[in-house]
N, C-alpha and C. Protein backbone atom coordinates (compact mmCIF):
# COMPACT_ATOMS: atom_id res chain seq x y z
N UNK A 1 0.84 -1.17 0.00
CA UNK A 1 0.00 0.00 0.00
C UNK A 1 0.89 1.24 0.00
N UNK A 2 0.50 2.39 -0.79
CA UNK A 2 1.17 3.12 -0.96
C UNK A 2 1.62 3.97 0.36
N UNK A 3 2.15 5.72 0.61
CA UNK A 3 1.94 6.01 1.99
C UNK A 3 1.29 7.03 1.66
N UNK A 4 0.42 7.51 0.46
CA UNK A 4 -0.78 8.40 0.75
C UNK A 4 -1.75 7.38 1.41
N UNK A 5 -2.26 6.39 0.50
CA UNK A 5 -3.02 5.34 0.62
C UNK A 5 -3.02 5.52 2.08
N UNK A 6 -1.91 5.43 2.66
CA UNK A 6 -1.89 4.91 4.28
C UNK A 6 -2.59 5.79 4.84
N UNK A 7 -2.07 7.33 4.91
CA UNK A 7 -2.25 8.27 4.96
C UNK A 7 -3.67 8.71 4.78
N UNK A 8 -4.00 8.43 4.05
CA UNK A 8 -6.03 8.94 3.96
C UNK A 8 -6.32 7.65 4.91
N UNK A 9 -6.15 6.67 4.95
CA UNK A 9 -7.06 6.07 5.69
C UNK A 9 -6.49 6.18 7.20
N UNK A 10 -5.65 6.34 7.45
CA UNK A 10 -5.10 6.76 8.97
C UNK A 10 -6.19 8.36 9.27
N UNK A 11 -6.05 9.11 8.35
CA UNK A 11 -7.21 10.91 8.63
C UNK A 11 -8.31 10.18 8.60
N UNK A 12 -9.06 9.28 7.47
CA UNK A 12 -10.34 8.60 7.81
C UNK A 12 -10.42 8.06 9.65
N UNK A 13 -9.55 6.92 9.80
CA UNK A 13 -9.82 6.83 10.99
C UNK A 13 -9.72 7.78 11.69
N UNK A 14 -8.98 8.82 11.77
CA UNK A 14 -9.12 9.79 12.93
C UNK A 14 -10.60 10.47 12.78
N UNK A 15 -10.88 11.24 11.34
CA UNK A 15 -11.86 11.67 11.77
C UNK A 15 -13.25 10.98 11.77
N UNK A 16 -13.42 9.64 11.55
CA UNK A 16 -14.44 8.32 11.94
C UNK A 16 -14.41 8.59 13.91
N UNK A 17 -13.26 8.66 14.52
CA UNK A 17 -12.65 9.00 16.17
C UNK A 17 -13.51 10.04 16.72
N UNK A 18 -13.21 11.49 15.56
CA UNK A 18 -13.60 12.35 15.86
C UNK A 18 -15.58 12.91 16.26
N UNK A 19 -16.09 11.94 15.00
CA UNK A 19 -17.32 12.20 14.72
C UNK A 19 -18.18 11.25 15.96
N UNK A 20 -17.57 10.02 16.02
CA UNK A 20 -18.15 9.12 17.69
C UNK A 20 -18.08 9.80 18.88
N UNK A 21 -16.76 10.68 18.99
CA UNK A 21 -16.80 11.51 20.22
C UNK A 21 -18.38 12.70 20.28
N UNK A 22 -18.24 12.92 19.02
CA UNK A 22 -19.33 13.96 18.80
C UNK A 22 -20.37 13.59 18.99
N UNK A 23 -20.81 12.09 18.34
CA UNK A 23 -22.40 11.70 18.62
C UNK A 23 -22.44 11.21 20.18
N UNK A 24 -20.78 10.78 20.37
CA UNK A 24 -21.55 10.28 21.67
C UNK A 24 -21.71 11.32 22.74
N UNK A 25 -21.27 12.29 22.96
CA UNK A 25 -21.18 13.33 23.37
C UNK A 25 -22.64 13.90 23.13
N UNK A 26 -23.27 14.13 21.85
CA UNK A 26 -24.98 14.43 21.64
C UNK A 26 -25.47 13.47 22.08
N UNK A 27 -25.61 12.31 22.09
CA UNK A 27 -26.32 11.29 23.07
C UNK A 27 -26.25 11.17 24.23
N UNK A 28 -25.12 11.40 25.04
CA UNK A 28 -24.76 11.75 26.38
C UNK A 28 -25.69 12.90 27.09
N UNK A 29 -25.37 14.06 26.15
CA UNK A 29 -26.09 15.20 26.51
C UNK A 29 -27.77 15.60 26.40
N UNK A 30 -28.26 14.43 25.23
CA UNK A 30 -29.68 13.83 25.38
C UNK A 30 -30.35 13.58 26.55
N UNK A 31 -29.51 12.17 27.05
CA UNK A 31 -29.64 11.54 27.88
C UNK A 31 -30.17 12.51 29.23
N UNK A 32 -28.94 13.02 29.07
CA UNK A 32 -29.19 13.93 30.50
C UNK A 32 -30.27 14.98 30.40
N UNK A 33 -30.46 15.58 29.23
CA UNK A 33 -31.45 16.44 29.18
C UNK A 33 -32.97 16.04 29.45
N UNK A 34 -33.61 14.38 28.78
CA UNK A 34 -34.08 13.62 29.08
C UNK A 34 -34.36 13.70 30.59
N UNK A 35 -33.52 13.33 31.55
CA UNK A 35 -33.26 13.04 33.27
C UNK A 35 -33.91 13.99 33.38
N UNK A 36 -33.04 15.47 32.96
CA UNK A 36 -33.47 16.70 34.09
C UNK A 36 -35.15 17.41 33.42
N UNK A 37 -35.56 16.79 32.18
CA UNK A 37 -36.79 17.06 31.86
C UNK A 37 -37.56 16.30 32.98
N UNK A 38 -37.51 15.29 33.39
CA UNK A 38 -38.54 14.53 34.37
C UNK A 38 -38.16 15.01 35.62
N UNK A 39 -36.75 15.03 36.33
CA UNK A 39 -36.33 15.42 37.52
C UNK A 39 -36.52 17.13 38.14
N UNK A 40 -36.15 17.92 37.06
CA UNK A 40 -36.51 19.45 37.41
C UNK A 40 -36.06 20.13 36.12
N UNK A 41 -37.39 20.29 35.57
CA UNK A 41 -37.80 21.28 34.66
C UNK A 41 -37.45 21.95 34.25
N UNK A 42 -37.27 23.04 35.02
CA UNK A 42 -36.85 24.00 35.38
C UNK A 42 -35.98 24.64 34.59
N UNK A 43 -34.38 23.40 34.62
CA UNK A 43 -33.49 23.58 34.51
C UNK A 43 -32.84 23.44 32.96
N UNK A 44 -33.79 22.64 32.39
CA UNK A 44 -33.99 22.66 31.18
C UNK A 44 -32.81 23.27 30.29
N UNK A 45 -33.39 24.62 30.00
CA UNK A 45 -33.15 25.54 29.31
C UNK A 45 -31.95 26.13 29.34
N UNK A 46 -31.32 25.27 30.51
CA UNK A 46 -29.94 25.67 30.71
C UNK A 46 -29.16 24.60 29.92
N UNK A 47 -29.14 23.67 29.49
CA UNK A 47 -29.15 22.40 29.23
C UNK A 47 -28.60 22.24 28.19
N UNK A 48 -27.93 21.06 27.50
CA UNK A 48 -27.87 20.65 26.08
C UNK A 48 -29.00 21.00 25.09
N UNK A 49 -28.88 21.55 24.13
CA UNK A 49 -29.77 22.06 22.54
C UNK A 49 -31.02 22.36 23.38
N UNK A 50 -31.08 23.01 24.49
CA UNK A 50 -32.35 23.40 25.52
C UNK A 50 -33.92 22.58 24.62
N UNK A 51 -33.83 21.31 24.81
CA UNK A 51 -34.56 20.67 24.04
C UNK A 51 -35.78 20.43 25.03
N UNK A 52 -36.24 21.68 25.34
CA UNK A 52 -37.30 21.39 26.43
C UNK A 52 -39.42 21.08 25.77
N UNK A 53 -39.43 19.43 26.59
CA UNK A 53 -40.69 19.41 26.08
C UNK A 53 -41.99 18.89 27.16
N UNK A 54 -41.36 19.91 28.43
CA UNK A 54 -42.30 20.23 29.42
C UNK A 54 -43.46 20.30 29.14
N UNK A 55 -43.92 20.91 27.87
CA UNK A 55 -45.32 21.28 27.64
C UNK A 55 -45.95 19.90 27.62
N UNK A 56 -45.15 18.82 26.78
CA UNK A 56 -46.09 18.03 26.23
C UNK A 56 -45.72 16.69 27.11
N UNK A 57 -44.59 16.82 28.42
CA UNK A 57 -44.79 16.08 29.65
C UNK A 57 -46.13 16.46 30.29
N UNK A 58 -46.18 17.55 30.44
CA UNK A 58 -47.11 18.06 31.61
C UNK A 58 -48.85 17.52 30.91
N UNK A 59 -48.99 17.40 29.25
CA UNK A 59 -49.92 17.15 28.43
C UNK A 59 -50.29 15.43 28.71
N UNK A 60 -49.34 15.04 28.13
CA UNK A 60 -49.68 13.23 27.81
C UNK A 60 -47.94 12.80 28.26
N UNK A 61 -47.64 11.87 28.83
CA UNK A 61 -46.57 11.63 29.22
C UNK A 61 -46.09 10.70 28.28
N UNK A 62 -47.14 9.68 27.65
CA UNK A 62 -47.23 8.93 26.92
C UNK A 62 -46.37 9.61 24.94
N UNK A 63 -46.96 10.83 24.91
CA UNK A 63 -46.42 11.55 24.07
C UNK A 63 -44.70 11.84 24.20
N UNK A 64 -44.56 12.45 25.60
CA UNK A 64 -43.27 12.61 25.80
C UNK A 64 -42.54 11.52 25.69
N UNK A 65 -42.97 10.53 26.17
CA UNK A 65 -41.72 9.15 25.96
C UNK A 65 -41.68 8.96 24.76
N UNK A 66 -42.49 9.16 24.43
CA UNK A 66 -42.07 8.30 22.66
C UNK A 66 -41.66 9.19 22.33
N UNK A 67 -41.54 10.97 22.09
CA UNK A 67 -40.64 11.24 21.05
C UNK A 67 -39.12 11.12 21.59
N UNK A 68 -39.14 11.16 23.11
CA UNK A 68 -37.78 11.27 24.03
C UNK A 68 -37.04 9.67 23.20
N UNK A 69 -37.87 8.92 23.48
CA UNK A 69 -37.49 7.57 23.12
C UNK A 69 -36.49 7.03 21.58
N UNK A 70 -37.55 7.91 20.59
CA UNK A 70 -37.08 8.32 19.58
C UNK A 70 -35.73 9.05 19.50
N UNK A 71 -35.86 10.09 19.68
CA UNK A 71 -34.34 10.99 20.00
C UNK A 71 -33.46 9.84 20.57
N UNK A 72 -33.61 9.80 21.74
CA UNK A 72 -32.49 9.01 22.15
C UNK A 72 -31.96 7.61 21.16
N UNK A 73 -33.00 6.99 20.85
CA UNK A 73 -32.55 5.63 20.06
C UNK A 73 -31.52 5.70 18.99
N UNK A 74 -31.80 7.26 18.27
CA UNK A 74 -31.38 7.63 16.75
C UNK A 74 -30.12 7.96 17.14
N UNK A 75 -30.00 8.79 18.65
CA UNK A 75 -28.48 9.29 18.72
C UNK A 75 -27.67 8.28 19.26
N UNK A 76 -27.80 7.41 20.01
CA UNK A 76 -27.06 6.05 20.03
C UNK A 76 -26.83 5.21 19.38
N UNK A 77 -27.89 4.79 18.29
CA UNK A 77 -27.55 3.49 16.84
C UNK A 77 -26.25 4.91 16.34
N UNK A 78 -26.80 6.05 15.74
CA UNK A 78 -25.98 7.00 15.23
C UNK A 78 -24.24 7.31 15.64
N UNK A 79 -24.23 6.68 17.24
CA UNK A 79 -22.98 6.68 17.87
C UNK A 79 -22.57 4.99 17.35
N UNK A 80 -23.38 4.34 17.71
CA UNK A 80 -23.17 3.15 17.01
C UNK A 80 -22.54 3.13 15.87
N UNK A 81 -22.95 3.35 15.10
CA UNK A 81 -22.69 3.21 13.90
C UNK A 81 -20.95 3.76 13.59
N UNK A 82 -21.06 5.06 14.15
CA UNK A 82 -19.85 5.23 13.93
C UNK A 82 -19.05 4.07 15.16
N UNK A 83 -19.13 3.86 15.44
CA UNK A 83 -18.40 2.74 16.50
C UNK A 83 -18.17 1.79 15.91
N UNK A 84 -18.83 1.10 15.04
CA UNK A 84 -18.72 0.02 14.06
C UNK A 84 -17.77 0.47 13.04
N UNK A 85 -17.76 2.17 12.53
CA UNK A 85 -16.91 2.18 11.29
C UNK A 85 -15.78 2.07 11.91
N UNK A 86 -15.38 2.69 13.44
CA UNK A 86 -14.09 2.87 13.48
C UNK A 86 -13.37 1.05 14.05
N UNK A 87 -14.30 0.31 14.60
CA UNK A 87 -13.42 -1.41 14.29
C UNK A 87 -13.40 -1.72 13.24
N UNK A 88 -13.67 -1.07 11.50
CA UNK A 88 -13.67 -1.82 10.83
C UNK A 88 -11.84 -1.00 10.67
N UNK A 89 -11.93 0.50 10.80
CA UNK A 89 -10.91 0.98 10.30
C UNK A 89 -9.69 0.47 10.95
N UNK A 90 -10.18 0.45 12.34
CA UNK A 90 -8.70 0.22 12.90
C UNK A 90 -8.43 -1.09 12.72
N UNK A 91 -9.51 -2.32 12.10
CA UNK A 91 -8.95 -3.93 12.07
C UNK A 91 -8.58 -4.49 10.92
N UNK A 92 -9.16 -3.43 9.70
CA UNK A 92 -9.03 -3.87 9.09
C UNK A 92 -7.66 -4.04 8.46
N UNK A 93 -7.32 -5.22 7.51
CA UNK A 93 -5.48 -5.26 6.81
C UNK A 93 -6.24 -4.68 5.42
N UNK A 94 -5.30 -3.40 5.04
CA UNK A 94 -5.85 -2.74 3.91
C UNK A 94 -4.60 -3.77 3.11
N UNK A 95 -3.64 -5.06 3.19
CA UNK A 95 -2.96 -5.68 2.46
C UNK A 95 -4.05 -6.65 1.57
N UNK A 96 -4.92 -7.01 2.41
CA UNK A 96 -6.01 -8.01 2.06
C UNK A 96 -7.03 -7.44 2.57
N UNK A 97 -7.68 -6.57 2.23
CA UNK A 97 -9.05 -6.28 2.55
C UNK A 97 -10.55 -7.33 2.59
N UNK A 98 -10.13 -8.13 2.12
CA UNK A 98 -11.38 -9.02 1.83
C UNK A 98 -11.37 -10.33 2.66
N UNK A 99 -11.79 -9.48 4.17
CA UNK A 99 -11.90 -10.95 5.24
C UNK A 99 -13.39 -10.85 5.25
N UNK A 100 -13.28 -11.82 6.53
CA UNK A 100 -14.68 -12.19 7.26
C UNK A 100 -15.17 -10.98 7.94
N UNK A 101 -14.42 -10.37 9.00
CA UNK A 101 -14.42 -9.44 9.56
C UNK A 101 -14.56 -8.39 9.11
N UNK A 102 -14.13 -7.45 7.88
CA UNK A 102 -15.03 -6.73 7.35
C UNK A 102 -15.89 -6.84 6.85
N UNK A 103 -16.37 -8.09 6.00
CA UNK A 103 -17.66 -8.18 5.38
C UNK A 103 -18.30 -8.33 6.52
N UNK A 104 -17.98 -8.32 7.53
CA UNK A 104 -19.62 -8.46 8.19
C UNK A 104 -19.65 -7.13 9.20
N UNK A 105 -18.80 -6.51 9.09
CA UNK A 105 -18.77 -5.22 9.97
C UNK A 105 -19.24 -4.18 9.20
N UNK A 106 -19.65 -4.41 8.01
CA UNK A 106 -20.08 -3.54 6.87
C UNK A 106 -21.09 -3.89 6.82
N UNK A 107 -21.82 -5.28 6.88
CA UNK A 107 -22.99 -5.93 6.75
C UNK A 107 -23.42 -5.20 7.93
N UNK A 108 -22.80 -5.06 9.05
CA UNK A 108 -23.53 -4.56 10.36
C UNK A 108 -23.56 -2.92 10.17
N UNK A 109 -22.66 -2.36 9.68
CA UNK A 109 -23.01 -1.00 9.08
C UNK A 109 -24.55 -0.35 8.16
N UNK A 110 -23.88 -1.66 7.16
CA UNK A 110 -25.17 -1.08 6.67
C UNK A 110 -26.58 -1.60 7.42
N UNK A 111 -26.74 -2.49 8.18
CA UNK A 111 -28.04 -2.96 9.17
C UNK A 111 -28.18 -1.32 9.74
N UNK A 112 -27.20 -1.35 10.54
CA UNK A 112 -26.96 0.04 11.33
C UNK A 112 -27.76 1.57 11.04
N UNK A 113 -27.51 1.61 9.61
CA UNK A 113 -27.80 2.76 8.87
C UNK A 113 -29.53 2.81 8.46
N UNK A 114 -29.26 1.14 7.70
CA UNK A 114 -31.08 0.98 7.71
C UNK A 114 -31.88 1.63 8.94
N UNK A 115 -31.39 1.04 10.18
CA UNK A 115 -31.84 0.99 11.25
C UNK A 115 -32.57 2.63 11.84
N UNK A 116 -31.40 3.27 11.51
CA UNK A 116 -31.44 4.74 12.16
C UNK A 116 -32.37 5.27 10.94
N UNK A 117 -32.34 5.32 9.09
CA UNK A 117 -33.25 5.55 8.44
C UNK A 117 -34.62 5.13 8.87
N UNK A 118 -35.05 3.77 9.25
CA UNK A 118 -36.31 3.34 9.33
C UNK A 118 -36.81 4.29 11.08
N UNK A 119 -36.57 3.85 11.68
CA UNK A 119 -36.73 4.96 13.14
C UNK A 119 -36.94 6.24 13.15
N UNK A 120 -35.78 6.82 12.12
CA UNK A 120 -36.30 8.36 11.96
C UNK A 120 -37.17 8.32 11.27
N UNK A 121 -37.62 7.67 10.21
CA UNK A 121 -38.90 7.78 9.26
C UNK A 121 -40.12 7.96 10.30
N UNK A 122 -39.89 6.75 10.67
CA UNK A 122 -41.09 6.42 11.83
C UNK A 122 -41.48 7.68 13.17
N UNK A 123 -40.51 7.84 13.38
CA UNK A 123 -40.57 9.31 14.40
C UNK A 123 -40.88 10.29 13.55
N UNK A 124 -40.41 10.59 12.72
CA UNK A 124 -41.23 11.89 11.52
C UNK A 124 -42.73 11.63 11.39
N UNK A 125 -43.06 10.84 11.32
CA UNK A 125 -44.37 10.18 11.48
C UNK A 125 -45.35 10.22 12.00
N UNK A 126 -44.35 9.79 13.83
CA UNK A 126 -45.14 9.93 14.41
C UNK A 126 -45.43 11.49 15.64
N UNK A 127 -44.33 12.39 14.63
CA UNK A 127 -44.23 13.61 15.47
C UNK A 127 -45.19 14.50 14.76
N UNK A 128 -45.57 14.28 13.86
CA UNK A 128 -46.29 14.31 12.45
C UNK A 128 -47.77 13.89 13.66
N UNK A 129 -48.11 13.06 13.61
CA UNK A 129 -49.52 12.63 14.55
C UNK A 129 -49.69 13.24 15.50
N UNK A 130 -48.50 13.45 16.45
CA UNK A 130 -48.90 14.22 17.74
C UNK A 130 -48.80 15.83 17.86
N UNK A 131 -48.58 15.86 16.58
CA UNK A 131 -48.26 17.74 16.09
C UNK A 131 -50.15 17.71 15.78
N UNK A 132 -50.62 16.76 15.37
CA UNK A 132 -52.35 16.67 14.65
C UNK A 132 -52.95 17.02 16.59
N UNK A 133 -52.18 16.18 17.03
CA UNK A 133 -53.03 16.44 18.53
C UNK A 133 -52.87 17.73 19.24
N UNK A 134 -52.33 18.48 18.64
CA UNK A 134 -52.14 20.15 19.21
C UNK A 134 -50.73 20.14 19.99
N UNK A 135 -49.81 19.28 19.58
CA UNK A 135 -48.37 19.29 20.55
C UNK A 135 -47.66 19.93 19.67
N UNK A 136 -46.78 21.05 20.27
CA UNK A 136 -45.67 21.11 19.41
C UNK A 136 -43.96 20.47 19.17
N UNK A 137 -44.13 20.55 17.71
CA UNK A 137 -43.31 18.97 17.88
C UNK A 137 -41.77 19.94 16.70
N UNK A 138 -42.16 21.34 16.25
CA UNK A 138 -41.44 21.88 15.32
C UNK A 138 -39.52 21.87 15.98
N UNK A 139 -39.58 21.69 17.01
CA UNK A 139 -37.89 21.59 16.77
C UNK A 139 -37.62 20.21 17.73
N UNK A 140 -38.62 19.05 17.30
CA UNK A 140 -37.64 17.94 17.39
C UNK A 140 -37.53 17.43 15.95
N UNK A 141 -37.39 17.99 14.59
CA UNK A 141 -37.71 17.75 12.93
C UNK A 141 -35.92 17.71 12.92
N UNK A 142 -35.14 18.39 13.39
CA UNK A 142 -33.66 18.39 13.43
C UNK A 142 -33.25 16.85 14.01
N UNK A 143 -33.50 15.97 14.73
CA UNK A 143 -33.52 15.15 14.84
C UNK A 143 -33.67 13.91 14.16
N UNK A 144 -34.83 13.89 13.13
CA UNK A 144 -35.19 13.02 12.17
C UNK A 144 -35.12 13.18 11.11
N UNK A 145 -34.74 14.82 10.65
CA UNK A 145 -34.76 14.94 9.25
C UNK A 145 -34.32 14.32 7.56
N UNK A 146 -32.92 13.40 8.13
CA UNK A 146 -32.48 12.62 6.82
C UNK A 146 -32.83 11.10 6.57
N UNK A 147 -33.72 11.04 7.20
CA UNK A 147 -34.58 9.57 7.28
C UNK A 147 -34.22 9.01 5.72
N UNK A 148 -34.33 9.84 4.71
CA UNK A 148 -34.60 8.74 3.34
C UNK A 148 -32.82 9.16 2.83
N UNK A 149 -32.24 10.25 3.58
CA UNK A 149 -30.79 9.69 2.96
C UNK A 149 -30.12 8.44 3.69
N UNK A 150 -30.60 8.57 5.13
CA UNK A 150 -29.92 7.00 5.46
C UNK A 150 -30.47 5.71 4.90
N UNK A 151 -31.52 5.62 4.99
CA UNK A 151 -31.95 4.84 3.66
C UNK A 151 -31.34 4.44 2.49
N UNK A 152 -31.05 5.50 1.61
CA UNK A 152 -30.51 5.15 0.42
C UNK A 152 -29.40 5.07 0.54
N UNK A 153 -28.63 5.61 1.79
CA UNK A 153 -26.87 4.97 2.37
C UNK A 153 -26.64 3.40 2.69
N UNK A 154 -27.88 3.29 3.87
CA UNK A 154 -27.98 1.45 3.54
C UNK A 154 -27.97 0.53 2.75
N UNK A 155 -28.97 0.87 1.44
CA UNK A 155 -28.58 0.15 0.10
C UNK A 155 -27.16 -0.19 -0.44
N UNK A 156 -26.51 1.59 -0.28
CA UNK A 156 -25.55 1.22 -1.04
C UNK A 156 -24.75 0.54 0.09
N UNK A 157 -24.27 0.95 1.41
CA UNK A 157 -23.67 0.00 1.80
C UNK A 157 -23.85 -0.99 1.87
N UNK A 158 -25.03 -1.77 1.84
CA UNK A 158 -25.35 -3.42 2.20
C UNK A 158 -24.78 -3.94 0.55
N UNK A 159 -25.07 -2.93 -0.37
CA UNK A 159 -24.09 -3.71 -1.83
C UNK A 159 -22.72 -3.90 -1.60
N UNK A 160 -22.45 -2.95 -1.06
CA UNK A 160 -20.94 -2.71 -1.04
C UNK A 160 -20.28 -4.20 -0.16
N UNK A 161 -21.09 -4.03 0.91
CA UNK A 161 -21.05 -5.56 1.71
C UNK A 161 -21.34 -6.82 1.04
N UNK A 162 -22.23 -7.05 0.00
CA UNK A 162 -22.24 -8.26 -0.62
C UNK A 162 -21.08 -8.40 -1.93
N UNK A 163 -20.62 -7.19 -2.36
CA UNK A 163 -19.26 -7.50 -2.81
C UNK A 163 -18.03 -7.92 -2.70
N UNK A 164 -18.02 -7.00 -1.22
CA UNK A 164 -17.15 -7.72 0.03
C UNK A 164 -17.44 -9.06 0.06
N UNK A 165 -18.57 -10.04 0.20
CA UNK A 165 -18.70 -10.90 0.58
C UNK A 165 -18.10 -12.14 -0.72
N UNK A 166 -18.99 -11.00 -1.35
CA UNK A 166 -17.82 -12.17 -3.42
C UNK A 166 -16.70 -11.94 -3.39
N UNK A 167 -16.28 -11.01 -3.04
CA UNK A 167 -15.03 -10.67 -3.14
C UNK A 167 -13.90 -12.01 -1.98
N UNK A 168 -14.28 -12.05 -0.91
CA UNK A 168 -13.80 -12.84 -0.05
C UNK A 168 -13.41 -14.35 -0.19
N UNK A 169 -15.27 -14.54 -0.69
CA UNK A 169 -15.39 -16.01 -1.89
C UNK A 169 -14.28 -16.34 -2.77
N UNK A 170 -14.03 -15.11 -3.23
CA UNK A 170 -13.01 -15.13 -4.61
C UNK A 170 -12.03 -15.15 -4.53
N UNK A 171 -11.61 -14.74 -2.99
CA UNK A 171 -9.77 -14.85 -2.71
C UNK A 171 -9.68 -16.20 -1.56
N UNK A 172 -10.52 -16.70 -1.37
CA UNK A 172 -10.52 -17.67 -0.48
C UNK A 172 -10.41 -19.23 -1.58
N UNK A 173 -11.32 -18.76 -2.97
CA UNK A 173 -11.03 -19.96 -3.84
C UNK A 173 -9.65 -19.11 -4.34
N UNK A 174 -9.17 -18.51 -4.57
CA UNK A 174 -7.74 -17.90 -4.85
C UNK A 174 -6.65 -18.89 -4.50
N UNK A 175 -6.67 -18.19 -2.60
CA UNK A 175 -5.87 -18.79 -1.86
C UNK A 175 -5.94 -20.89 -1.99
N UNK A 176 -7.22 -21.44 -2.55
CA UNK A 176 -7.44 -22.81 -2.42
C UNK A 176 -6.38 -22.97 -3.79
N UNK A 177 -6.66 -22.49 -4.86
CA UNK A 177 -5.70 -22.76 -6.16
C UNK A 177 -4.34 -22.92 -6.17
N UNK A 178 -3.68 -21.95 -4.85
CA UNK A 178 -2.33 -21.83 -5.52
C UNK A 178 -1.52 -22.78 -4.51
């Protein structure tokens, strides 16, 4: 491998490093915002992305969990996910790229990606229904908004993974030939 070659994928992994610190860090700060919405109110607004939805605790509680539920799920698969890219980066041998271990850490990528597309769809949805019930739901839409690009990211990664997977086939009857 060359030493640009090396070189971009060494900055990939760093900034794959960089972007997990970030989600997990927004999921962290969810989390807690979450707590101090049920624990004291109040305090809210002092808070991470002051994502306060007191109104529609104090309304239906039933409402509040599910979009809280939502948020939170998307920003953890989302930390996930990058968590998955960075074992593929740091395990993978860019000498032989075509193991077991990446094809299926890609296979789990792209699951990953589906995952967070189909959820946010579904929370757009259903923030969409409880906006019909008089809640306001206008700044949890930052949250769910790229529902159909992760979507069409899953496709392509889950191809990309079944190439990987021929590809592996193909050096494994390789390695049987010689």
């Amino acid at each position: 491998m060359t030493t640009t070659n090396n070189f971009v994928f060494k900055a990939l992994a760093i900034i794959a490093w960089l972007i997990f610190i970030g989600l997990s860090i927004e999921a962290g700060g969810l989390l807690v915002n979450f707590i101090f919405s049920i624990v004291n109110p109040a305090f809210v607004g002092k808070l991470y992305q002051k994502l306060d939805l007191t109104d529609m605790y104090a309304r239906s509680k039933w409402a509040f969990f599910s979009m809280y539920s939502f948020i939170l799920f998307i920003a953890f698969l989302k930390a996930g996910l990058f968590y998955k890219l960075i074992m593929l980066l740091t395990k993978i041998d860019p000498l032989k790229p075509f193991s077991d271990f990446a094809a299926r850490q890609i296979l789990q990528i792209s699951y990953y990606t589906f995952s967070i597309g189909i959820f946010s769809y579904v929370a757009r949805q259903s923030a969409k229904t409880v906006a019909h019930h008089g809640y306001l739901t206008d700044n949890l839409n930052p949250f769910w908004e790229d529902a159909q690009a992760f979507i069409l990211m899953a496709a392509v990664v889950y191809v990309i993974a079944q190439i990987f997977k021929r590809g592996l086939e193909l050096q494994n009857e390789n390695d049987l030939t010689v």
